[in-house]
Protein backbone atom coordinates (compact mmCIF):
# COMPACT_ATOMS: atom_id res chain seq x y z
CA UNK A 1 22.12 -6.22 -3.44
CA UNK A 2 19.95 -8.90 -1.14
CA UNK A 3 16.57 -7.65 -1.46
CA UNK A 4 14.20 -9.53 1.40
CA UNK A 5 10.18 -9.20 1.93
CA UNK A 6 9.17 -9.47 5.54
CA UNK A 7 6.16 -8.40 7.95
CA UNK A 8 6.41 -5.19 9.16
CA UNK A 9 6.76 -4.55 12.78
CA UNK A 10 6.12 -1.42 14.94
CA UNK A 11 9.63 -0.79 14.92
CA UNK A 12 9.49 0.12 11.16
CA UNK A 13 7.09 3.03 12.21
CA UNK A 14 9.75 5.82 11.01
CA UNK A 15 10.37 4.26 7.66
CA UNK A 16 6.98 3.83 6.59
CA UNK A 17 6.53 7.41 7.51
CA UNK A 18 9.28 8.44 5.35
CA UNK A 19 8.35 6.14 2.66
CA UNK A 20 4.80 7.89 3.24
CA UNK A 21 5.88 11.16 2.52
CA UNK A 22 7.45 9.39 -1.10
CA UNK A 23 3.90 8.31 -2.22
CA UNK A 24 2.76 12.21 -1.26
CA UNK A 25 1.18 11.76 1.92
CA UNK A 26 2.56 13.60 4.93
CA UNK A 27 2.33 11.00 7.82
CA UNK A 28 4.44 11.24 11.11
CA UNK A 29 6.32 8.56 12.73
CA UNK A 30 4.17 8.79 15.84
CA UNK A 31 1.16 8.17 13.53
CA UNK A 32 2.12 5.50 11.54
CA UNK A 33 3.14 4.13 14.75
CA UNK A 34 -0.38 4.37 15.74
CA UNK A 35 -1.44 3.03 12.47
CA UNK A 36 0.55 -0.11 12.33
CA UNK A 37 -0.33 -1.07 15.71
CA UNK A 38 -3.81 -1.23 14.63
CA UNK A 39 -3.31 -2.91 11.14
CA UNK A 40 -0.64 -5.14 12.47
CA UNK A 41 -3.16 -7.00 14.75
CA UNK A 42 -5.72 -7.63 12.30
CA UNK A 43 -5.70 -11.26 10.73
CA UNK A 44 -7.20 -9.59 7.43
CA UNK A 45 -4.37 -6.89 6.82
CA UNK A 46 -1.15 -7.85 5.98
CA UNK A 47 2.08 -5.19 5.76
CA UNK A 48 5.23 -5.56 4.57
CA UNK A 49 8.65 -3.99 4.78
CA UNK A 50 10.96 -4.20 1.85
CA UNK A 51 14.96 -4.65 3.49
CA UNK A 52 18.03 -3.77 1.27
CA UNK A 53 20.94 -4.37 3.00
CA UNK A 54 18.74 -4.07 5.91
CA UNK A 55 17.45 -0.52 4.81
CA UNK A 56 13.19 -0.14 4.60
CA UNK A 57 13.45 0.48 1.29
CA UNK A 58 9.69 -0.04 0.20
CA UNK A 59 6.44 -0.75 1.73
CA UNK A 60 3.21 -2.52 0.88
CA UNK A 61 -0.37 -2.54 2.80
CA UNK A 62 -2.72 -5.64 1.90
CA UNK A 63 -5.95 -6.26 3.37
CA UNK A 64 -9.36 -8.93 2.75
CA UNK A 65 -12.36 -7.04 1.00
CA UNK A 66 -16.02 -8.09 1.50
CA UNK A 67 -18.57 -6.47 -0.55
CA UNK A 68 -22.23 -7.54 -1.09
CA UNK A 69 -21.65 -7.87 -5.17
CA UNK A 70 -18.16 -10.20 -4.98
CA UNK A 71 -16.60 -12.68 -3.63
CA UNK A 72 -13.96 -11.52 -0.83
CA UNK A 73 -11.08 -10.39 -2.61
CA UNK A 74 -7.72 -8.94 -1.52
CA UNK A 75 -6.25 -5.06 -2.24
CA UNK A 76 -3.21 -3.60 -2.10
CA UNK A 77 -4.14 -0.66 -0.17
CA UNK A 78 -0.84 1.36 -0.67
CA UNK A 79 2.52 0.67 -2.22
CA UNK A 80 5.66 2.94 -2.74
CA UNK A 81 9.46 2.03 -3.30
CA UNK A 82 12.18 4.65 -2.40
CA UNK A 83 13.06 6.67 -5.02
CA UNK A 84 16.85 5.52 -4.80
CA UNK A 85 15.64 1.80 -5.09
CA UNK A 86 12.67 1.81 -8.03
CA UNK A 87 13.48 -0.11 -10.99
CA UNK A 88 15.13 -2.68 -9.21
CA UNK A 89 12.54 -5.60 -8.51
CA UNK A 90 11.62 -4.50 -5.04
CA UNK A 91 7.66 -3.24 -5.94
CA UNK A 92 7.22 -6.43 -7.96
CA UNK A 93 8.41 -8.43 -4.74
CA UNK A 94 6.11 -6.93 -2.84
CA UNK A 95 3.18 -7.43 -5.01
CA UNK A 96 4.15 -11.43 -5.54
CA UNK A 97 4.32 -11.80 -1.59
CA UNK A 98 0.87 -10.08 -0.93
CA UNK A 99 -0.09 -12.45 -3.84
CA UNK A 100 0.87 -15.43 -1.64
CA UNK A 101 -0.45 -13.71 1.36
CA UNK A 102 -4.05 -13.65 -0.72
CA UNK A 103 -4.10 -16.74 -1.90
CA UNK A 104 -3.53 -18.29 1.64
CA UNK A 105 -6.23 -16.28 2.60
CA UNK A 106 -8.59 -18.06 0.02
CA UNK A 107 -8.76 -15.06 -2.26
CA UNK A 108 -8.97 -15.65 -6.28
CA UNK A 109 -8.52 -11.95 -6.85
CA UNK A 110 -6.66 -9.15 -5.97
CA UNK A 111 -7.34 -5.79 -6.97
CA UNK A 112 -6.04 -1.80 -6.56
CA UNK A 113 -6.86 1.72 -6.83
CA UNK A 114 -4.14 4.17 -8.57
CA UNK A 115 -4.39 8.31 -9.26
CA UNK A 116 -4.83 8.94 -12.37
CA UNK A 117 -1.54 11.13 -12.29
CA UNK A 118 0.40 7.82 -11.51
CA UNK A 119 1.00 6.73 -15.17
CA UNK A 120 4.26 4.78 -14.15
CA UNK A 121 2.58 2.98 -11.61
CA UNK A 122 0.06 2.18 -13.82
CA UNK A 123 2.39 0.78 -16.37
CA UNK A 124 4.14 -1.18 -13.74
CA UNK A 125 0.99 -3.00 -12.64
CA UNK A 126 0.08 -3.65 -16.40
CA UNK A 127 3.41 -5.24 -17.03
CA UNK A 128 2.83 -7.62 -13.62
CA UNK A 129 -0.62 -8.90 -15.57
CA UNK A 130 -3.21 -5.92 -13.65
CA UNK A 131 -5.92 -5.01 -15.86
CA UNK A 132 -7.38 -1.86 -15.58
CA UNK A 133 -11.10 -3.14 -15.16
CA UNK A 134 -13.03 0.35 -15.10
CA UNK A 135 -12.01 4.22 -14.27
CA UNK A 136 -14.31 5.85 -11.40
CA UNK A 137 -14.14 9.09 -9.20
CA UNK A 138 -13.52 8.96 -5.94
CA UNK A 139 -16.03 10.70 -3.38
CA UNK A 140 -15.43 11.68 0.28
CA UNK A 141 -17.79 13.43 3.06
CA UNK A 142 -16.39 15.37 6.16
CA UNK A 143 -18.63 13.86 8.91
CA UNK A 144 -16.89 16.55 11.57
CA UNK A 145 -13.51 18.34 12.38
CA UNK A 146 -11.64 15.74 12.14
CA UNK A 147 -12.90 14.38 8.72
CA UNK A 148 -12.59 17.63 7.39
CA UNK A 149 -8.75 17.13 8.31
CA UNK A 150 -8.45 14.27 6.91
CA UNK A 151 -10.08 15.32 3.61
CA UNK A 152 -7.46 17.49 3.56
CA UNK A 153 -4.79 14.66 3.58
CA UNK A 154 -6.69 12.64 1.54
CA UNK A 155 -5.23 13.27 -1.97
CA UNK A 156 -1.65 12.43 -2.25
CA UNK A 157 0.99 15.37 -3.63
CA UNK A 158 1.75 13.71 -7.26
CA UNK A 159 4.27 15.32 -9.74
């Protein structure tokens, strides 16, 4: 099975929405299309499609961090796998590329967030070299209607 890593284009809208909905966030085609127009025009955000056989079966979402206490550093933002394809060495694919993609970018580190309920992922990154450096909550603030809606959305559906 020819596994290949590539940029994602607009075109790849209704896949990542699908793939979406496998990480437990409900995201439409027309908004991911909205979405990836956006992030695909930044020079600091990277995204890219996983192709089997010329399938989306996996996405990940990279982008530059700058924060007053560190250097800039790059995180993986989002990554999810189709269920029918895990365990096959798409995710850690993914994660070497955005590696590259960082390190072009003059980035030393690279860093990312996962639920606590996502003990598989967790493993996963532990067994590409992650360390889980320190265990936080999360906090959010609806600033109006449309926050509040987002809120909403803003904790994925894990079993």
């Amino acid at each position: 099975m020819p596994i290949s890593i590539r940029p994602a284009c607009v075109q790849d809208a209704h896949d990542v929405a699908r793939l979406t909905g496998q990480l437990g966030y409900d995201t439409t085609p027309a908004e991911a299309t909205a979405r990836l127009t956006h992030i695909l025009a930044r020079w600091d955000q990277r995204f890219l499609i996983a192709d089997v056989d010329g399938q989306a079966a996996g996405w990940l979402h990279a982008a530059i961090a700058e924060f007053i206490e560190a250097e800039p550093f790059a995180v993986i933002a989002g990554l999810v796998v189709d269920r029918d394809h895990r365990r096959q060495g798409i995710g850690r694919l993914l994660i070497e590329a955005a590696e590259v993609w960082a390190r072009e970018r003059g980035c030393s580190l690279i860093r990312l967030w996962s639920s606590v309920a996502r003990a598989d992922a967790h493993a996963f990154y532990e067994h590409l070299g992650y360390a889980n450096v320190k265990t936080q909550h999360a906090f959010a603030k609806a600033l109006d209607v449309a926050g509040q809606q987002q809120m909403s959305r803003a904790v994925p559906r894990v079993k």
